[in-house]
PDB file of N, CA and C in Angstrom:
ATOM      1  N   UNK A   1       0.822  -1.184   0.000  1.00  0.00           N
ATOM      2  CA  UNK A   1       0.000   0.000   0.000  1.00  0.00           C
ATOM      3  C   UNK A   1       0.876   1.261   0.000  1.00  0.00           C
ATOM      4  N   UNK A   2       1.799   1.512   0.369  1.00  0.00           N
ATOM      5  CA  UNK A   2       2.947   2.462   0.828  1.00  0.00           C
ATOM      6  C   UNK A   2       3.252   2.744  -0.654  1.00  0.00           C
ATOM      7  N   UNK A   3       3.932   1.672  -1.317  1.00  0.00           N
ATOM      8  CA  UNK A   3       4.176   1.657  -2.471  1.00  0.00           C
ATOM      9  C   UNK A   3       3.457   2.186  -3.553  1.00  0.00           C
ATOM     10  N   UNK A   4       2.362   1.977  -3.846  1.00  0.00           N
ATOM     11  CA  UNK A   4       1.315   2.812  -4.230  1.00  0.00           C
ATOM     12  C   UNK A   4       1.253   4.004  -3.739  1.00  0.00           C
ATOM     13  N   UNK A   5       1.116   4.628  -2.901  1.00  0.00           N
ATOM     14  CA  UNK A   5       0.694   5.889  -2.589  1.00  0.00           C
ATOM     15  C   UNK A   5       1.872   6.939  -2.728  1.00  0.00           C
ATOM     16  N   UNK A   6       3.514   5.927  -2.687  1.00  0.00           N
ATOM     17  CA  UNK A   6       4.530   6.995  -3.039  1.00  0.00           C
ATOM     18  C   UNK A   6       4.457   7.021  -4.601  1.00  0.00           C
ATOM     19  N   UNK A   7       4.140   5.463  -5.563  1.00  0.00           N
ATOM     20  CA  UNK A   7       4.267   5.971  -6.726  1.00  0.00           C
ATOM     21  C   UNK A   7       2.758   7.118  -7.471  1.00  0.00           C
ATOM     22  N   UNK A   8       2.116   7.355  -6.234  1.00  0.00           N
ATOM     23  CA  UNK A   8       0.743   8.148  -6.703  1.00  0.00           C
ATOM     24  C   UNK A   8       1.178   9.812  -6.614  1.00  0.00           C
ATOM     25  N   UNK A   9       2.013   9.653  -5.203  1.00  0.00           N
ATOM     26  CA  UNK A   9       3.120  10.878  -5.395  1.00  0.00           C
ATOM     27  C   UNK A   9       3.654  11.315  -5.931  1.00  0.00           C
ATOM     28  N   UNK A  10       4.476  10.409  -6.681  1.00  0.00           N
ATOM     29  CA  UNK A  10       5.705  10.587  -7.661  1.00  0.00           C
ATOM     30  C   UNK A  10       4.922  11.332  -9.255  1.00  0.00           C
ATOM     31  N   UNK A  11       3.920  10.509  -9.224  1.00  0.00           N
ATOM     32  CA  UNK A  11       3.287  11.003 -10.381  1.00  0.00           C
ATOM     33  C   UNK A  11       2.507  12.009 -10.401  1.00  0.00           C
ATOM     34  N   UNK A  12       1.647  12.562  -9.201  1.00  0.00           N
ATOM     35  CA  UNK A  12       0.448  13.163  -9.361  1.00  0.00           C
ATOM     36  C   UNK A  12       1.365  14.955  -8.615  1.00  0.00           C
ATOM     37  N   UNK A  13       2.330  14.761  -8.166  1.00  0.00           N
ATOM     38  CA  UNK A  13       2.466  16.217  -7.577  1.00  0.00           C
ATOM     39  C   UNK A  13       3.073  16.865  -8.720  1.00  0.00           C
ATOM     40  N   UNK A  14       3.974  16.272  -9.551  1.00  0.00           N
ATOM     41  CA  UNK A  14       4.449  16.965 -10.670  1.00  0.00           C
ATOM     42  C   UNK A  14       3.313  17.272 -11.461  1.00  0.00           C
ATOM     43  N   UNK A  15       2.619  16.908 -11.890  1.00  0.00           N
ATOM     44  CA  UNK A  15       1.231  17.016 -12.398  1.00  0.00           C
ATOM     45  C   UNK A  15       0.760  18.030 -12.200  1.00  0.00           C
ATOM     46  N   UNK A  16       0.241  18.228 -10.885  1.00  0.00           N
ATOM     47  CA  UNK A  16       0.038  19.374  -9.958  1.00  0.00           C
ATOM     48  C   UNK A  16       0.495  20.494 -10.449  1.00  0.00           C
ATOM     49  N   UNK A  17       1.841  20.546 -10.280  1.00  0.00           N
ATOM     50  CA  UNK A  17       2.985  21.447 -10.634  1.00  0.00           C
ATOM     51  C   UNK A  17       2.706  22.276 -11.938  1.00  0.00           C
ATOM     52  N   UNK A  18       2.502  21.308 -13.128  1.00  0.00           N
ATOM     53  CA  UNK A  18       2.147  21.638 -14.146  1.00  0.00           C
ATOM     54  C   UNK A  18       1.351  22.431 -14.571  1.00  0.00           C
ATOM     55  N   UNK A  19       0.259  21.746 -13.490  1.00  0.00           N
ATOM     56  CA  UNK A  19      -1.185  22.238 -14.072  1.00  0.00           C
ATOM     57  C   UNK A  19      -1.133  23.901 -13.374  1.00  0.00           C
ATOM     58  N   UNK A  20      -0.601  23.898 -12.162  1.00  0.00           N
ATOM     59  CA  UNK A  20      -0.249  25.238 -11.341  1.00  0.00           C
ATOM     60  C   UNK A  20       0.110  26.470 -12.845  1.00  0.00           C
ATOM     61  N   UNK A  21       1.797  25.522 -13.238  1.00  0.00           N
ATOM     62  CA  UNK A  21       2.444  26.310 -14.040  1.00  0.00           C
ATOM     63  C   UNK A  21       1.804  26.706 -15.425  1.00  0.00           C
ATOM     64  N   UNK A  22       0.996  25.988 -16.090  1.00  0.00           N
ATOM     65  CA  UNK A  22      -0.131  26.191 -16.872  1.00  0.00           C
ATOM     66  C   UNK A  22      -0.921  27.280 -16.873  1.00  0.00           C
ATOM     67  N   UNK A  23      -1.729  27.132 -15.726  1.00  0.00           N
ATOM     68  CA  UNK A  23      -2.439  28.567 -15.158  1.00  0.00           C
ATOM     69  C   UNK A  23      -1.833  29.559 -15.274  1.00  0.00           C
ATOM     70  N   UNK A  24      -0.904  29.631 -14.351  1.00  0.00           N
ATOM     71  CA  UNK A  24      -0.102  31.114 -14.090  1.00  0.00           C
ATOM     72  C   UNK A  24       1.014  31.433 -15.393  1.00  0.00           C
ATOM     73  N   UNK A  25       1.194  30.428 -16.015  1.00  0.00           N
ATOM     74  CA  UNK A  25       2.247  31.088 -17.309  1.00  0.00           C
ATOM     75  C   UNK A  25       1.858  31.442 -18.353  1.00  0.00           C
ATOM     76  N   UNK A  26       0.762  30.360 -18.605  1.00  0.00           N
ATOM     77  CA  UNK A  26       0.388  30.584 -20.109  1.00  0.00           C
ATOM     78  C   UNK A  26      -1.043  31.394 -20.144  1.00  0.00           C
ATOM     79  N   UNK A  27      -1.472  31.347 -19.081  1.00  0.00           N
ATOM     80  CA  UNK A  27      -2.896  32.091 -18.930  1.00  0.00           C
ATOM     81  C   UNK A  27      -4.663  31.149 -19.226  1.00  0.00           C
ATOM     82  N   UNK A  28      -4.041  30.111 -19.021  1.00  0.00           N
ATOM     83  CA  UNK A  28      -5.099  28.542 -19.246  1.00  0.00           C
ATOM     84  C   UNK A  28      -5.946  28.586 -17.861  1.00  0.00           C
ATOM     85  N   UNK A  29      -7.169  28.716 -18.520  1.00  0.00           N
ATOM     86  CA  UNK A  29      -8.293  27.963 -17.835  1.00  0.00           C
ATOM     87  C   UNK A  29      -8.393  26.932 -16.985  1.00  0.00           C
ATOM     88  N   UNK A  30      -9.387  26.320 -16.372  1.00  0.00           N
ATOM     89  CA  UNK A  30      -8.854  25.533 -15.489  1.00  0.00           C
ATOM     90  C   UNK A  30      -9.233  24.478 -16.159  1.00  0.00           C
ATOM     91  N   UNK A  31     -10.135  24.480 -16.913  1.00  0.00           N
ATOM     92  CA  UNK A  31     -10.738  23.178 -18.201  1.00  0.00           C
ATOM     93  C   UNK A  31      -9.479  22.956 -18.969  1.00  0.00           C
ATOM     94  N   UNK A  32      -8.617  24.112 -19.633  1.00  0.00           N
ATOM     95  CA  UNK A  32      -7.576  24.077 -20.669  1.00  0.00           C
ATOM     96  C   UNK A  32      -6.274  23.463 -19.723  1.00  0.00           C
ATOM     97  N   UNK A  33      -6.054  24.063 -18.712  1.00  0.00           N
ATOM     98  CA  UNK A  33      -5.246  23.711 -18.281  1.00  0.00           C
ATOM     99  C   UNK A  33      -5.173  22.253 -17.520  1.00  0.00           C
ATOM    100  N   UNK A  34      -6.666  21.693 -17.215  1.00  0.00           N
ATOM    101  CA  UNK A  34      -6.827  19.690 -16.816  1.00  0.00           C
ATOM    102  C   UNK A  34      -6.563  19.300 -18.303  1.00  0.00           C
ATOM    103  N   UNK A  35      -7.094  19.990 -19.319  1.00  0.00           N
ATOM    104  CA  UNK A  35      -6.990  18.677 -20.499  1.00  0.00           C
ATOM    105  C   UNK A  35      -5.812  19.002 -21.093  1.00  0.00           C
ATOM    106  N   UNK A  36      -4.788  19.784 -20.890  1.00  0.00           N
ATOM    107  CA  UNK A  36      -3.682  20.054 -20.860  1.00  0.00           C
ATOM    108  C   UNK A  36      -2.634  18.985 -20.594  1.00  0.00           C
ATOM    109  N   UNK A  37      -2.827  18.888 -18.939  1.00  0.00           N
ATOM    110  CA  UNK A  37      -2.211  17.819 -18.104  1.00  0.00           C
ATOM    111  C   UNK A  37      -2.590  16.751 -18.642  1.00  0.00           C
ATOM    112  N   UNK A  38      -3.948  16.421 -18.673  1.00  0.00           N
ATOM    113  CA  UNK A  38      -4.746  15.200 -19.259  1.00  0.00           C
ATOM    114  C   UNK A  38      -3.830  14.522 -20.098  1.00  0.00           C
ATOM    115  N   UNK A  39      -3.153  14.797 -21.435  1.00  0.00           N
ATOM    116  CA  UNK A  39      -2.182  14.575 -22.459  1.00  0.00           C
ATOM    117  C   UNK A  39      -1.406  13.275 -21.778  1.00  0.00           C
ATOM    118  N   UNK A  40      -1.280  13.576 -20.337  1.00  0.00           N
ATOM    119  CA  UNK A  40      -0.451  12.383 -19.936  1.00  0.00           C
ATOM    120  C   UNK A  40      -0.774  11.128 -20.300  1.00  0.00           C
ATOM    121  N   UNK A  41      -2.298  11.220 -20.103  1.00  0.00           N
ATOM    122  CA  UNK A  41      -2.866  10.020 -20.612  1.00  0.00           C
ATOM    123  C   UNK A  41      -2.654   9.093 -21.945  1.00  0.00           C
ATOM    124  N   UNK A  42      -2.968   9.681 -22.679  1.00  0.00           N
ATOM    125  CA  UNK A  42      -2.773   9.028 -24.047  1.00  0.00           C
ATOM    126  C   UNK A  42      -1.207   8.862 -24.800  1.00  0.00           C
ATOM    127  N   UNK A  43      -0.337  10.355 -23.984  1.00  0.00           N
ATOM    128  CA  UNK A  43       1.006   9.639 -24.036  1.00  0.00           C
ATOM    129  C   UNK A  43       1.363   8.271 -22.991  1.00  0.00           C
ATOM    130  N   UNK A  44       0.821   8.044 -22.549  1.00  0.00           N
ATOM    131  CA  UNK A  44       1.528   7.175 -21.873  1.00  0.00           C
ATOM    132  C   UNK A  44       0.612   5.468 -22.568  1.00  0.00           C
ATOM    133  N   UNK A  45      -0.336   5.493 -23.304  1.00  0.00           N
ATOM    134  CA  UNK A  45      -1.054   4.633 -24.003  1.00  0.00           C
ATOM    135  C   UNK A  45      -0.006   4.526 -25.123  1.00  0.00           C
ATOM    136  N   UNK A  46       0.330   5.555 -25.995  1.00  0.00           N
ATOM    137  CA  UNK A  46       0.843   5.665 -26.765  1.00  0.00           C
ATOM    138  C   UNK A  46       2.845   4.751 -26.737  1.00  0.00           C
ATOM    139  N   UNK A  47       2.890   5.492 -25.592  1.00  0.00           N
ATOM    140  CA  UNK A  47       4.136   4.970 -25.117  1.00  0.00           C
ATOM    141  C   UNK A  47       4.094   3.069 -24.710  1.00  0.00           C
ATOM    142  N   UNK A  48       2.973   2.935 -23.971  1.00  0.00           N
ATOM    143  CA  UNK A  48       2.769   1.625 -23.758  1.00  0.00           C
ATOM    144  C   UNK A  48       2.583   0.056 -25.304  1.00  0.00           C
ATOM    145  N   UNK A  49       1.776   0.929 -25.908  1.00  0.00           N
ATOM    146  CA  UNK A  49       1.924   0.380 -27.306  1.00  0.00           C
ATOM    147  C   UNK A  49       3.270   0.400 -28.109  1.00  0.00           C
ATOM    148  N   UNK A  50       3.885   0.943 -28.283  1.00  0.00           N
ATOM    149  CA  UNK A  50       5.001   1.412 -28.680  1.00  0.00           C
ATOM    150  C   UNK A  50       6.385   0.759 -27.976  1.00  0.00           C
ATOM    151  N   UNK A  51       6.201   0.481 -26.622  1.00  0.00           N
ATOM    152  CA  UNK A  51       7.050  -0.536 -25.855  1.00  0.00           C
ATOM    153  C   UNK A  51       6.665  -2.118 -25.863  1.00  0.00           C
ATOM    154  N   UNK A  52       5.824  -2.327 -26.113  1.00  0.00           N
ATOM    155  CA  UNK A  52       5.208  -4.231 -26.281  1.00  0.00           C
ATOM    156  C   UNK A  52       6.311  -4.819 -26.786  1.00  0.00           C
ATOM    157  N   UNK A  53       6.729  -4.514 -27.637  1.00  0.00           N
ATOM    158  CA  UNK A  53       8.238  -5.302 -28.476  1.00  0.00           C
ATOM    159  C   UNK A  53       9.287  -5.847 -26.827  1.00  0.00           C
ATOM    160  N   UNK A  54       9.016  -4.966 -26.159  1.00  0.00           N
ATOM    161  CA  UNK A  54      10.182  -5.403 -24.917  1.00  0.00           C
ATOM    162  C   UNK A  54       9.536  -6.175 -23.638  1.00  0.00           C
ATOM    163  N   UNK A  55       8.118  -6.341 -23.962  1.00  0.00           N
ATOM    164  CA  UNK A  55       7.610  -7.348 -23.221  1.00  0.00           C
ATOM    165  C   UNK A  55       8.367  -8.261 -22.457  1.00  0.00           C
ATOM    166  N   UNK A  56       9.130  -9.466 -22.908  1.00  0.00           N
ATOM    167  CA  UNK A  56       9.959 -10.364 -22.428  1.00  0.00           C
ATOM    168  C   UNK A  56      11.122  -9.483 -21.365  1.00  0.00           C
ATOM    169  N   UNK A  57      11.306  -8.441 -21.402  1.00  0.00           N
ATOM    170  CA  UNK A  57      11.737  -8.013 -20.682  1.00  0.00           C
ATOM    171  C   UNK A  57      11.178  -6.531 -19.866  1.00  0.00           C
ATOM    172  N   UNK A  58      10.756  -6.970 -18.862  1.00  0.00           N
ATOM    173  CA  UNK A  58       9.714  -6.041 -17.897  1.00  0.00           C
ATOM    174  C   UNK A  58      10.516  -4.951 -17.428  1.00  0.00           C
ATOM    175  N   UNK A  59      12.279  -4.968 -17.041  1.00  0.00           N
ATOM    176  CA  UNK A  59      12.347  -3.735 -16.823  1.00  0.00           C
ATOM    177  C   UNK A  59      12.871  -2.823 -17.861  1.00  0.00           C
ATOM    178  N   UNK A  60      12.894  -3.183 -18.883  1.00  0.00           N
ATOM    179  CA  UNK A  60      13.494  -2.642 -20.115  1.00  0.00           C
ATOM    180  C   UNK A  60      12.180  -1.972 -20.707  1.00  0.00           C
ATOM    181  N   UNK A  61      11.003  -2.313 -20.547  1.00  0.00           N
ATOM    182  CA  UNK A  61       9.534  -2.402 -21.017  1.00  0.00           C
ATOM    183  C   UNK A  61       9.311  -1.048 -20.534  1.00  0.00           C
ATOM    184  N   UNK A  62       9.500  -0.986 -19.008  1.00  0.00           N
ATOM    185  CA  UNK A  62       8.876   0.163 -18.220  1.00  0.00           C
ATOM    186  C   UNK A  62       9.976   0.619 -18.091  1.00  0.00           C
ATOM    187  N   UNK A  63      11.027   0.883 -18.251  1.00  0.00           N
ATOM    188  CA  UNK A  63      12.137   2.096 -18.698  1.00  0.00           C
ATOM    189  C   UNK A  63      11.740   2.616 -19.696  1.00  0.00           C
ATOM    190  N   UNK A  64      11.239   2.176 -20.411  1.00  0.00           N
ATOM    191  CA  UNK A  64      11.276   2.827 -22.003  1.00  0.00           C
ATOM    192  C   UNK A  64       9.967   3.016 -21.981  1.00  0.00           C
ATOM    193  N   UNK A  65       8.721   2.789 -21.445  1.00  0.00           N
ATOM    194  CA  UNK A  65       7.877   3.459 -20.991  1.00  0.00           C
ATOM    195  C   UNK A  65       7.444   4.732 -20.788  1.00  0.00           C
ATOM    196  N   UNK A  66       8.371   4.506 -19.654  1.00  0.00           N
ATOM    197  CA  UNK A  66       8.061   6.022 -19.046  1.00  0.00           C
ATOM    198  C   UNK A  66       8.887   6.892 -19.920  1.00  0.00           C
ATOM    199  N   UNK A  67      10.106   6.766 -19.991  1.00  0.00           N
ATOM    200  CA  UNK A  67      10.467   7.584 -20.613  1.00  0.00           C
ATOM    201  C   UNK A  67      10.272   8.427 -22.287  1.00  0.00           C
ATOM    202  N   UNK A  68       9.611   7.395 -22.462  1.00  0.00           N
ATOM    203  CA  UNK A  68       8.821   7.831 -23.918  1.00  0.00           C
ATOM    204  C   UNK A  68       7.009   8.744 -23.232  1.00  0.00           C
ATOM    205  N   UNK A  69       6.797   8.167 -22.569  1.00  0.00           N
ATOM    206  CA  UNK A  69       5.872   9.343 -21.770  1.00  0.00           C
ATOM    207  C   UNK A  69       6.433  10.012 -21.386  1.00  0.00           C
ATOM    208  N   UNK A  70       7.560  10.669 -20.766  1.00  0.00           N
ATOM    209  CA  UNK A  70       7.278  11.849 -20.705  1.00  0.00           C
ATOM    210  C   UNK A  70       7.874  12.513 -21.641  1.00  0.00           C
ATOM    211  N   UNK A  71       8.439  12.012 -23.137  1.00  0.00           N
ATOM    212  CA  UNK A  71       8.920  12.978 -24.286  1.00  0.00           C
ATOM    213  C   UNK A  71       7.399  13.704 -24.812  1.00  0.00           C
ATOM    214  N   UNK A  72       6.471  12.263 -25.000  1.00  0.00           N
ATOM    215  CA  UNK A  72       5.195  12.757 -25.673  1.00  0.00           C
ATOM    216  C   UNK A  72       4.419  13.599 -24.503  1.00  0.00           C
ATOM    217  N   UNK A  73       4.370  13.412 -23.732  1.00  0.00           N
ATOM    218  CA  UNK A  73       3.440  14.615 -22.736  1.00  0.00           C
ATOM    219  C   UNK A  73       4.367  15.919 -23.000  1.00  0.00           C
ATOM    220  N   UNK A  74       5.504  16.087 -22.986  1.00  0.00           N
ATOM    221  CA  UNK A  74       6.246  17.389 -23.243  1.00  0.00           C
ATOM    222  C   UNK A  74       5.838  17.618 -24.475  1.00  0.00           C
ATOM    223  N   UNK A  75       6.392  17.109 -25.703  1.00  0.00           N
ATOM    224  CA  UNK A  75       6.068  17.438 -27.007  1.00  0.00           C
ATOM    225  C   UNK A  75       4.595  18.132 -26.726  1.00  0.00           C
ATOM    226  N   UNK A  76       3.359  17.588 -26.441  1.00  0.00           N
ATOM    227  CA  UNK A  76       2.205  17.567 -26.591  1.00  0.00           C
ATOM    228  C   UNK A  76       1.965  18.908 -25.516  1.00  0.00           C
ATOM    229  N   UNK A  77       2.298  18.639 -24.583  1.00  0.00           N
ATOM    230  CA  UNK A  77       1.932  20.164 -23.341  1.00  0.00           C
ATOM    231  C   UNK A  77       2.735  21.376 -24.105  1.00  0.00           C
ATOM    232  N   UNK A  78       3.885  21.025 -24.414  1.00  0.00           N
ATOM    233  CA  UNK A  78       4.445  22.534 -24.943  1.00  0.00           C
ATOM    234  C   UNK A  78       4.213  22.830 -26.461  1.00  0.00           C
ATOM    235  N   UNK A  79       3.363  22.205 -27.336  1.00  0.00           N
ATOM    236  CA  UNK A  79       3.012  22.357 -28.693  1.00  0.00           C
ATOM    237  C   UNK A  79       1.293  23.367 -27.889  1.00  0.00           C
ATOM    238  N   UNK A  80       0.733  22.610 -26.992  1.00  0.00           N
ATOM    239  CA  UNK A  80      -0.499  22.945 -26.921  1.00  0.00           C
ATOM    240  C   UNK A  80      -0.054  24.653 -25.919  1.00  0.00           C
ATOM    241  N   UNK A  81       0.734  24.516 -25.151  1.00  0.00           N
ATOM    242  CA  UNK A  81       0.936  26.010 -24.543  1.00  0.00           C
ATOM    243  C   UNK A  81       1.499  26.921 -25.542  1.00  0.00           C
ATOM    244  N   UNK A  82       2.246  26.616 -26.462  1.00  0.00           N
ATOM    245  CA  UNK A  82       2.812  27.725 -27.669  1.00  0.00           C
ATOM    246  C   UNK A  82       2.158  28.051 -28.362  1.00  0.00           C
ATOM    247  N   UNK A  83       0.512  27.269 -28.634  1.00  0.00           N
ATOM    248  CA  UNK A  83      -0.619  27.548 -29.559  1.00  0.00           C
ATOM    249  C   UNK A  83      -1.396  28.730 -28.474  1.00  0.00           C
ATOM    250  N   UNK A  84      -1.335  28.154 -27.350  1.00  0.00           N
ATOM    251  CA  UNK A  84      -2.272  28.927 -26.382  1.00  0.00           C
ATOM    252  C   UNK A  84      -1.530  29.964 -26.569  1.00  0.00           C
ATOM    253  N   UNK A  85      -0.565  31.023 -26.220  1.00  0.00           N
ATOM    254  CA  UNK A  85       0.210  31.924 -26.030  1.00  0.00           C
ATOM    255  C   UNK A  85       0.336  32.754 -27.618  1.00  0.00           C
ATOM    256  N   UNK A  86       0.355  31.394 -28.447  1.00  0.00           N
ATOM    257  CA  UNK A  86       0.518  32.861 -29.566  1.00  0.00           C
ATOM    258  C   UNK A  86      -1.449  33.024 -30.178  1.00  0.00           C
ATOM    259  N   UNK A  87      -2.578  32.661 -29.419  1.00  0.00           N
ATOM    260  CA  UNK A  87      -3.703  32.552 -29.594  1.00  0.00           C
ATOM    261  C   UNK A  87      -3.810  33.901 -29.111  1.00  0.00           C
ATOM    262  N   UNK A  88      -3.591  33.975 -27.848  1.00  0.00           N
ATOM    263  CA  UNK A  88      -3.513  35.416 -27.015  1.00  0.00           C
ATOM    264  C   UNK A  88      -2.821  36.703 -27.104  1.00  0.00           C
ATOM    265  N   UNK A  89      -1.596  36.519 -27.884  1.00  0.00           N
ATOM    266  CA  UNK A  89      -0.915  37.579 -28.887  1.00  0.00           C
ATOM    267  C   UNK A  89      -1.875  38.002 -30.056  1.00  0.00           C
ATOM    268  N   UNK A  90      -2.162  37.060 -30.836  1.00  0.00           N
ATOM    269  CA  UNK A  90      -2.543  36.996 -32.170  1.00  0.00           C
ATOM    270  C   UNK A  90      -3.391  38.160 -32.345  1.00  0.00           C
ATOM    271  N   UNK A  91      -3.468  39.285 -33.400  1.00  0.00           N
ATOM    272  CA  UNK A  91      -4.262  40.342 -33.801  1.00  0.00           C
ATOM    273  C   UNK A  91      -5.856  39.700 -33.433  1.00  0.00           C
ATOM    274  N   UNK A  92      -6.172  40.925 -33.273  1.00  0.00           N
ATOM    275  CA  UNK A  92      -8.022  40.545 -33.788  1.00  0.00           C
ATOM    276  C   UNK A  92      -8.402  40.749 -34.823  1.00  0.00           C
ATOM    277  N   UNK A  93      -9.648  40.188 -35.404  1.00  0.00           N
ATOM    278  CA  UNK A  93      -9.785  40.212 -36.537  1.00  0.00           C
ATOM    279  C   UNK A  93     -11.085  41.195 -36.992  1.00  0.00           C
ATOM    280  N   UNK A  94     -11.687  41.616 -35.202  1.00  0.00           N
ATOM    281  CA  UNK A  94     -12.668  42.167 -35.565  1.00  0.00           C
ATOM    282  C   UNK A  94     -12.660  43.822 -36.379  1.00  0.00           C
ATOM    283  N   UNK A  95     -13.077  44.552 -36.766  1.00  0.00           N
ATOM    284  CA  UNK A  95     -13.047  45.927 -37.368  1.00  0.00           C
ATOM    285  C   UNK A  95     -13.455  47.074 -36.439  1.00  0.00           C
TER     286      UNK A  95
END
């Protein structure tokens, strides 16, 4: 049980962090800024599919796991905050 709750730590305060730094940097909502974080999700699906080849070997599997989650949650959080930021620069279009 311990074990669990530090790896719920490990994962969920950086998260936190994010979603904090989200808000206050880029100027995200609190909807924009969960489905923001959210991204973790499907990178890490993405990453999980993408590691099966190393199956036979479990810690090679979840090394390369995670670490391919968190390239795609970065790629994906900082493609989606550089859209947000130059959304909020961007001219208006009204007259």
């Amino acid at each position: 049980m311990i074990v669990l709750v530090l790896i719920c730590v490990l994962v969920l305060a950086p998260l936190a962090r994010e979603y904090a730094d989200l808000r206050r940097t880029f100027g995200l909502s609190r909807i924009g800024a969960f489905a923001t974080t959210s991204l973790v999700l499907p990178a890490f699906a993405m990453a999980t599919v993408l590691t099966l080849p190393l199956s036979p070997h479990p810690v090679a599997q979840w090394s390369a796991t995670v670490t391919a989650t968190v390239v795609f949650y970065s790629l994906a959080a900082r493609a989606t905050a550089a859209s947000a930021s130059r959304a909020a620069t961007a001219p208006s279009r009204r007259i």
